[in-house]
C-alpha atoms as a PDB file:
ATOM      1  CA  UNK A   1     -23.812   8.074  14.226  1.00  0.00           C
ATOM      2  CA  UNK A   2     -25.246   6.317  11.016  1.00  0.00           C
ATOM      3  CA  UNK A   3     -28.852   4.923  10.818  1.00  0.00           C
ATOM      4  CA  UNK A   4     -26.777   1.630  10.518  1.00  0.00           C
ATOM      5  CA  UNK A   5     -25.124   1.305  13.850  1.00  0.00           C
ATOM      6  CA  UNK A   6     -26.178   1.863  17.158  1.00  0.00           C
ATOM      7  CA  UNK A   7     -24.313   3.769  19.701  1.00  0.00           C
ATOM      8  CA  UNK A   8     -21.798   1.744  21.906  1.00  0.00           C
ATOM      9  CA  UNK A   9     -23.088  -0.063  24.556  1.00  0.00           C
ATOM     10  CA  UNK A  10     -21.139   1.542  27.204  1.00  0.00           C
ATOM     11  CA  UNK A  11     -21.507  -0.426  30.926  1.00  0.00           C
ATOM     12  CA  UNK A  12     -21.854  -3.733  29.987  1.00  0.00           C
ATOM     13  CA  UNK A  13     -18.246  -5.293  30.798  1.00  0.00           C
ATOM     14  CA  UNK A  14     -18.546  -3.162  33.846  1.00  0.00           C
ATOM     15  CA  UNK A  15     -21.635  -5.299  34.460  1.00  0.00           C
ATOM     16  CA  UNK A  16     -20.387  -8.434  33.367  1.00  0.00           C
ATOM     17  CA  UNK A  17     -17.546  -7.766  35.693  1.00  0.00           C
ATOM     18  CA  UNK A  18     -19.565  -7.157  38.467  1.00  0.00           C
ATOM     19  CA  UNK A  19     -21.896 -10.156  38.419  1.00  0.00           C
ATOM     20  CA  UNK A  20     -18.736 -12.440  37.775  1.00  0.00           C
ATOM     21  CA  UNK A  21     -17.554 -11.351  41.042  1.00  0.00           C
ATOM     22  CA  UNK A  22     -20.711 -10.982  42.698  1.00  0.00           C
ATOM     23  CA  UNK A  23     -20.897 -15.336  42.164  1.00  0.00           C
ATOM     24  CA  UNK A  24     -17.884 -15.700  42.913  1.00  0.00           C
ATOM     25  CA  UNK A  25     -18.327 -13.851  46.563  1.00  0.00           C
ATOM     26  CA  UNK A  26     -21.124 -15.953  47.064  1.00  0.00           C
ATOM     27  CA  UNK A  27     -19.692 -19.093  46.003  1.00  0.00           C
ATOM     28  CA  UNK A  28     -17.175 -18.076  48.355  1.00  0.00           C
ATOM     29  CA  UNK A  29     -19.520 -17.171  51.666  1.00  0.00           C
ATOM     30  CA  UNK A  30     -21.480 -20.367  50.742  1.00  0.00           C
ATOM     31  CA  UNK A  31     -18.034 -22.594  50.867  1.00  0.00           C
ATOM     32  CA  UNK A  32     -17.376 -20.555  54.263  1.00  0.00           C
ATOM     33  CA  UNK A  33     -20.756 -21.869  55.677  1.00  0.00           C
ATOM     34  CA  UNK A  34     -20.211 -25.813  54.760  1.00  0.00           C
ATOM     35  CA  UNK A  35     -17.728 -28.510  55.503  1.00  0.00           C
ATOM     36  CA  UNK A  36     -16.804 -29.517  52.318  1.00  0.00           C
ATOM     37  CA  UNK A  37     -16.417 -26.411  50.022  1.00  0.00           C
ATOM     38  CA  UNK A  38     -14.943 -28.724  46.855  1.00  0.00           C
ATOM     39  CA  UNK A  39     -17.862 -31.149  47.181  1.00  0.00           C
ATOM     40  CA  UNK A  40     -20.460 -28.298  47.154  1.00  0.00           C
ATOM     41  CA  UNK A  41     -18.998 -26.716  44.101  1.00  0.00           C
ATOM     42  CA  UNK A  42     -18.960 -30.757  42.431  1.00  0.00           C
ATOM     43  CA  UNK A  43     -22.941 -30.739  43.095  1.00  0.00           C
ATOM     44  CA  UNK A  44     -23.236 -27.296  41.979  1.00  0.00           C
ATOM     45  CA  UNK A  45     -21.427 -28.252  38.413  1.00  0.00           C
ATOM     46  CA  UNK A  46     -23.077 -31.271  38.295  1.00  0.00           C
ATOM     47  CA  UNK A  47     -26.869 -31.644  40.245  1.00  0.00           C
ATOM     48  CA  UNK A  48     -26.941 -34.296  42.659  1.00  0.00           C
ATOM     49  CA  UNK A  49     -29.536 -36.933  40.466  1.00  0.00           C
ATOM     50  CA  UNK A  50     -29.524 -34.241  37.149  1.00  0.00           C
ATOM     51  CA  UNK A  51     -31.906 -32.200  36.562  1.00  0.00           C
ATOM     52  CA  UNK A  52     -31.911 -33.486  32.951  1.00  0.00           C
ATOM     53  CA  UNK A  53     -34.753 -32.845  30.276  1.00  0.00           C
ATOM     54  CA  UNK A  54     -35.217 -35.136  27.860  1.00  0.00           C
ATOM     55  CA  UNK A  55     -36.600 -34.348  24.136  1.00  0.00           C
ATOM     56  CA  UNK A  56     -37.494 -36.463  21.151  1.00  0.00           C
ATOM     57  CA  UNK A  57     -35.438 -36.161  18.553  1.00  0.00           C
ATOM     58  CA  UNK A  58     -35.986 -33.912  15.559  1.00  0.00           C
ATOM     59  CA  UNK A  59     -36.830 -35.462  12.150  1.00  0.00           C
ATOM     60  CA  UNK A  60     -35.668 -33.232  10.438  1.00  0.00           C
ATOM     61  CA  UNK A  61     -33.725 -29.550  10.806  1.00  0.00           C
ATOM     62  CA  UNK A  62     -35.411 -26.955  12.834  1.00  0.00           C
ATOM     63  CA  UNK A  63     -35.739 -24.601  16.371  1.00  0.00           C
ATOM     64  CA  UNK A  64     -37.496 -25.937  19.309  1.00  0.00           C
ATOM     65  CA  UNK A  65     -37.667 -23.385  22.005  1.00  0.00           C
ATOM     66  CA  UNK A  66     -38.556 -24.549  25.338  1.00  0.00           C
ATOM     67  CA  UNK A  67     -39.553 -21.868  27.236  1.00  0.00           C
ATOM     68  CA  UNK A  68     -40.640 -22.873  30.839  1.00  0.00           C
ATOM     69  CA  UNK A  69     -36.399 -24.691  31.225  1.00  0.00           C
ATOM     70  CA  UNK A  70     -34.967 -21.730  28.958  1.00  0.00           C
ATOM     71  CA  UNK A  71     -33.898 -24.266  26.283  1.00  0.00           C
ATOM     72  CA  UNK A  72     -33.657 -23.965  22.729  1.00  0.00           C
ATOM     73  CA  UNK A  73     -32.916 -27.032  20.812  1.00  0.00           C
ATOM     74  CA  UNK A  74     -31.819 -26.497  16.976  1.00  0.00           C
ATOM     75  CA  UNK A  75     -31.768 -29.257  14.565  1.00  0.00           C
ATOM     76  CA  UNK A  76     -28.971 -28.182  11.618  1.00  0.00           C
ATOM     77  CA  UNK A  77     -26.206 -29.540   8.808  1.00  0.00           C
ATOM     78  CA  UNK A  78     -26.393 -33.479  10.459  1.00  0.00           C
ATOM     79  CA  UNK A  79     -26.054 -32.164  14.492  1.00  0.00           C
ATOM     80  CA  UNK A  80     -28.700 -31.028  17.554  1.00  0.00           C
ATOM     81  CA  UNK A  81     -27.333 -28.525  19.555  1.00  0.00           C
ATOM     82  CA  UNK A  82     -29.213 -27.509  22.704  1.00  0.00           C
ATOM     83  CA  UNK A  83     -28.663 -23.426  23.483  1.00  0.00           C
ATOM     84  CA  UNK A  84     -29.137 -21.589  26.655  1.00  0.00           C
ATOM     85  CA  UNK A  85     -32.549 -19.278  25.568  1.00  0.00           C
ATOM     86  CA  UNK A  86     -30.673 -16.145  26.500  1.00  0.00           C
ATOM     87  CA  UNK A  87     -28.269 -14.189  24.526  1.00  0.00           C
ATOM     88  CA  UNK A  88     -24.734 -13.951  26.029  1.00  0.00           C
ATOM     89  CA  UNK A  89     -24.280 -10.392  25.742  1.00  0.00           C
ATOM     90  CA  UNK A  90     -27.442  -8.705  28.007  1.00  0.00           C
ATOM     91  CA  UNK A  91     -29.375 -12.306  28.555  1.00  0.00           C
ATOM     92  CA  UNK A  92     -32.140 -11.276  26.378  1.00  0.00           C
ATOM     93  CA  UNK A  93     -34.270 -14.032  24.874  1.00  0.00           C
ATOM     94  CA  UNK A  94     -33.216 -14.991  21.951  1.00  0.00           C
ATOM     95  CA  UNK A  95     -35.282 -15.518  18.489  1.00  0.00           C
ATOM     96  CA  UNK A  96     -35.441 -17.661  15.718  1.00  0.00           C
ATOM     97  CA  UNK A  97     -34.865 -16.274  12.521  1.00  0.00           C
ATOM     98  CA  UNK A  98     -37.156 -17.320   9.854  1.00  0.00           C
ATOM     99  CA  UNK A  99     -36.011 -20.566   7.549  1.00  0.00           C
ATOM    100  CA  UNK A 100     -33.711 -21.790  10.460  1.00  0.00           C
ATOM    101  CA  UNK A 101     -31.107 -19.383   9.233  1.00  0.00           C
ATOM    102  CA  UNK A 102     -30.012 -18.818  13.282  1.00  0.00           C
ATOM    103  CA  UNK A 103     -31.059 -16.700  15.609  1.00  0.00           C
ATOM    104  CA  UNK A 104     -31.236 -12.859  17.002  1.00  0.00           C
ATOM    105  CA  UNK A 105     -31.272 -10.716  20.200  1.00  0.00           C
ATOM    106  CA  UNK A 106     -34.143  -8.664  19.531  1.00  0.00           C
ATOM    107  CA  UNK A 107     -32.189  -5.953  22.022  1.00  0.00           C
ATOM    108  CA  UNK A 108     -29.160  -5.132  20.227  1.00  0.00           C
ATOM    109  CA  UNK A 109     -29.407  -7.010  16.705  1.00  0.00           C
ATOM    110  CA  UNK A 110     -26.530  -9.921  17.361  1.00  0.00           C
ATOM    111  CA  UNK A 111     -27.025 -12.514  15.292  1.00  0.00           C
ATOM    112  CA  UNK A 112     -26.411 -15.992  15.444  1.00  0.00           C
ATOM    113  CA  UNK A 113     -25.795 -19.464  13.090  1.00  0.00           C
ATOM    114  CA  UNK A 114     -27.637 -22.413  14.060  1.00  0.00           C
ATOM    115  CA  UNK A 115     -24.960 -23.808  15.080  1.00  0.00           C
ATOM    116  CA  UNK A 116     -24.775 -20.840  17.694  1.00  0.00           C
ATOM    117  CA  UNK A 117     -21.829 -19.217  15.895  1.00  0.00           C
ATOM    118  CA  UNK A 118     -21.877 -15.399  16.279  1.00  0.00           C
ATOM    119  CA  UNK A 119     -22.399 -13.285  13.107  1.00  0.00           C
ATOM    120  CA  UNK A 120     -22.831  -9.990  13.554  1.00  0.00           C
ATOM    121  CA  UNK A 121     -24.040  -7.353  16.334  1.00  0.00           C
ATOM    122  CA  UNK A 122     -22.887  -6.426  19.890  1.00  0.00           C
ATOM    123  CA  UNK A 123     -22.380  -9.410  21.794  1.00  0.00           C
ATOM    124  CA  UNK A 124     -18.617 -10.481  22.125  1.00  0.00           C
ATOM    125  CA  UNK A 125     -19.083 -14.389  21.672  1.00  0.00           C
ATOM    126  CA  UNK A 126     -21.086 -17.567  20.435  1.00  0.00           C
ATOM    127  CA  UNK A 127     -24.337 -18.715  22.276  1.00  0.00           C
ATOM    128  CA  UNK A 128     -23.916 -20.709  25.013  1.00  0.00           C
ATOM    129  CA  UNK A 129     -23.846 -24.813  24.533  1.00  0.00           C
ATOM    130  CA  UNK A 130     -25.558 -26.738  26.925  1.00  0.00           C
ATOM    131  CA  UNK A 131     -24.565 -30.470  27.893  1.00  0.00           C
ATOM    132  CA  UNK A 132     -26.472 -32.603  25.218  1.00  0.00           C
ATOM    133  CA  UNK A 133     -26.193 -36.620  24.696  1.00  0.00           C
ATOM    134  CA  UNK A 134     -28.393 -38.938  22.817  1.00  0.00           C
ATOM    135  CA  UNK A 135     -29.726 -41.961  24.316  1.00  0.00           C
ATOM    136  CA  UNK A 136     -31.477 -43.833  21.529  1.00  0.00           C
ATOM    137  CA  UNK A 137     -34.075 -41.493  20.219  1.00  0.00           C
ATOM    138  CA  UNK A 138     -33.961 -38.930  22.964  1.00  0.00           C
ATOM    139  CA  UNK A 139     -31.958 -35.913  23.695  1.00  0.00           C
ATOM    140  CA  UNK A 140     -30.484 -35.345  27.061  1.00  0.00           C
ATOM    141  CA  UNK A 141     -30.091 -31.513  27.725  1.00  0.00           C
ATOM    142  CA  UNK A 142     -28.517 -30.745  31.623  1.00  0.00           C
ATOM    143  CA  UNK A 143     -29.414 -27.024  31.450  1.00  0.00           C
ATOM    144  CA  UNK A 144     -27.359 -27.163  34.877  1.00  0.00           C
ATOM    145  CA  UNK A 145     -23.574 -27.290  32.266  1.00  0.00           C
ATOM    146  CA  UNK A 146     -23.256 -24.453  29.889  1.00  0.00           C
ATOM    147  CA  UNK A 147     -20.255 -23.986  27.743  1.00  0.00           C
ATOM    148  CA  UNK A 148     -19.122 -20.329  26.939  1.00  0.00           C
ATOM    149  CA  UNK A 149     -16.389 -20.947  23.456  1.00  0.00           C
ATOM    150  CA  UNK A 150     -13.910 -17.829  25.132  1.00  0.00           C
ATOM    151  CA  UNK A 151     -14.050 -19.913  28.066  1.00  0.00           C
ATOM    152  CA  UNK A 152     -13.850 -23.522  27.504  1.00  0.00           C
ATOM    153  CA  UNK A 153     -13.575 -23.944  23.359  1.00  0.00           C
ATOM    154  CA  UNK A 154     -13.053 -27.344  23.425  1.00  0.00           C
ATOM    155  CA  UNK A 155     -16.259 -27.891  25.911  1.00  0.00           C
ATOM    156  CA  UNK A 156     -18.196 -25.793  23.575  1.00  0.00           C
ATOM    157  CA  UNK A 157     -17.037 -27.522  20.467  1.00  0.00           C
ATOM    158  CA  UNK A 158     -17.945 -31.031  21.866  1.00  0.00           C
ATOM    159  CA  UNK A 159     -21.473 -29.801  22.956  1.00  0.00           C
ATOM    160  CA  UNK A 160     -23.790 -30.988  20.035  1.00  0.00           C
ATOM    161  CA  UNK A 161     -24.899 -34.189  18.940  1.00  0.00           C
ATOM    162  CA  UNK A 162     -23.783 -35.837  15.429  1.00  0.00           C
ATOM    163  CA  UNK A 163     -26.604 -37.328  13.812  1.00  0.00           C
ATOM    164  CA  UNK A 164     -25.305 -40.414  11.511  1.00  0.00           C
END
């Protein structure tokens, strides 16, 4: 082992595996229990009324982190992009790097661009997007619709905001 790397992170597919199928075993007891099993996985996609947070929007580039809803919203290059506060690999909370050159798990060392991009370190994949839109001069984050890029690309690509 160098004083560079860290030793392999041995378990965590295992546990990645496990909680995948762990939600999908409840989803699957829940849609046993009610009538309608497609209409309670609709409201569970997409909250019955949103539960939407809206945010002025930034002036100029920069990280917002909102804490208490597990947001972070990053102003950067002409887009907003609203992030889920947790890092994809071990759901650590994520930091902002200083000069709003991205973001790092203080866990393992990933690091991130602001647009979410992954750089370097142990996670496998980009931050996750959440559902943004711009109405006017406020942001629109559902923090209910995340976008993983492995697992919808297209969903995560479309997940910012283009400032004109």
């Amino acid at each position: 082992m160098t004083p560079d790397r860290e030793p392999a992170c041995t378990g965590c597919s295992a546990r990645r595996d496990f909680l995948r199928q762990a939600v999908v075993a409840a989803s699957a007891i829940a849609g046993l229990s009610v009538a309608a099993p497609a209409q309670l996985l609709a409201a569970l996609e997409s909250p019955a009324g949103g539960r939407t947070i809206r945010y002025p929007l930034p002036a100029a580039d920069g990280v917002s982190i909102d804490s208490r809803n597990e947001v972070i919203l990053c102003r950067a290059a002409g887009s907003v992009f609203a992030f889920a506060l947790s890092c994809p690999h071990q759901n650590t909370a994520l930091r902002v790097m200083p000069k709003n050159a991205g973001f790092q798990c203080p866990r393992h060392k990933s690091k991130y661009q602001p647009n979410g991009t992954f750089v370097s370190g142990r996670a496998t994949r980009n931050m996750d997007r959440l559902q943004i839109v711009r109405e006017g001069d406020v942001l629109v984050v559902d923090p209910a619709v995340a976008f993983e890029s492995d697992t919808d690309p297209a969903g995560w690509a479309a997940a910012k905001v283009t400032l004109t």
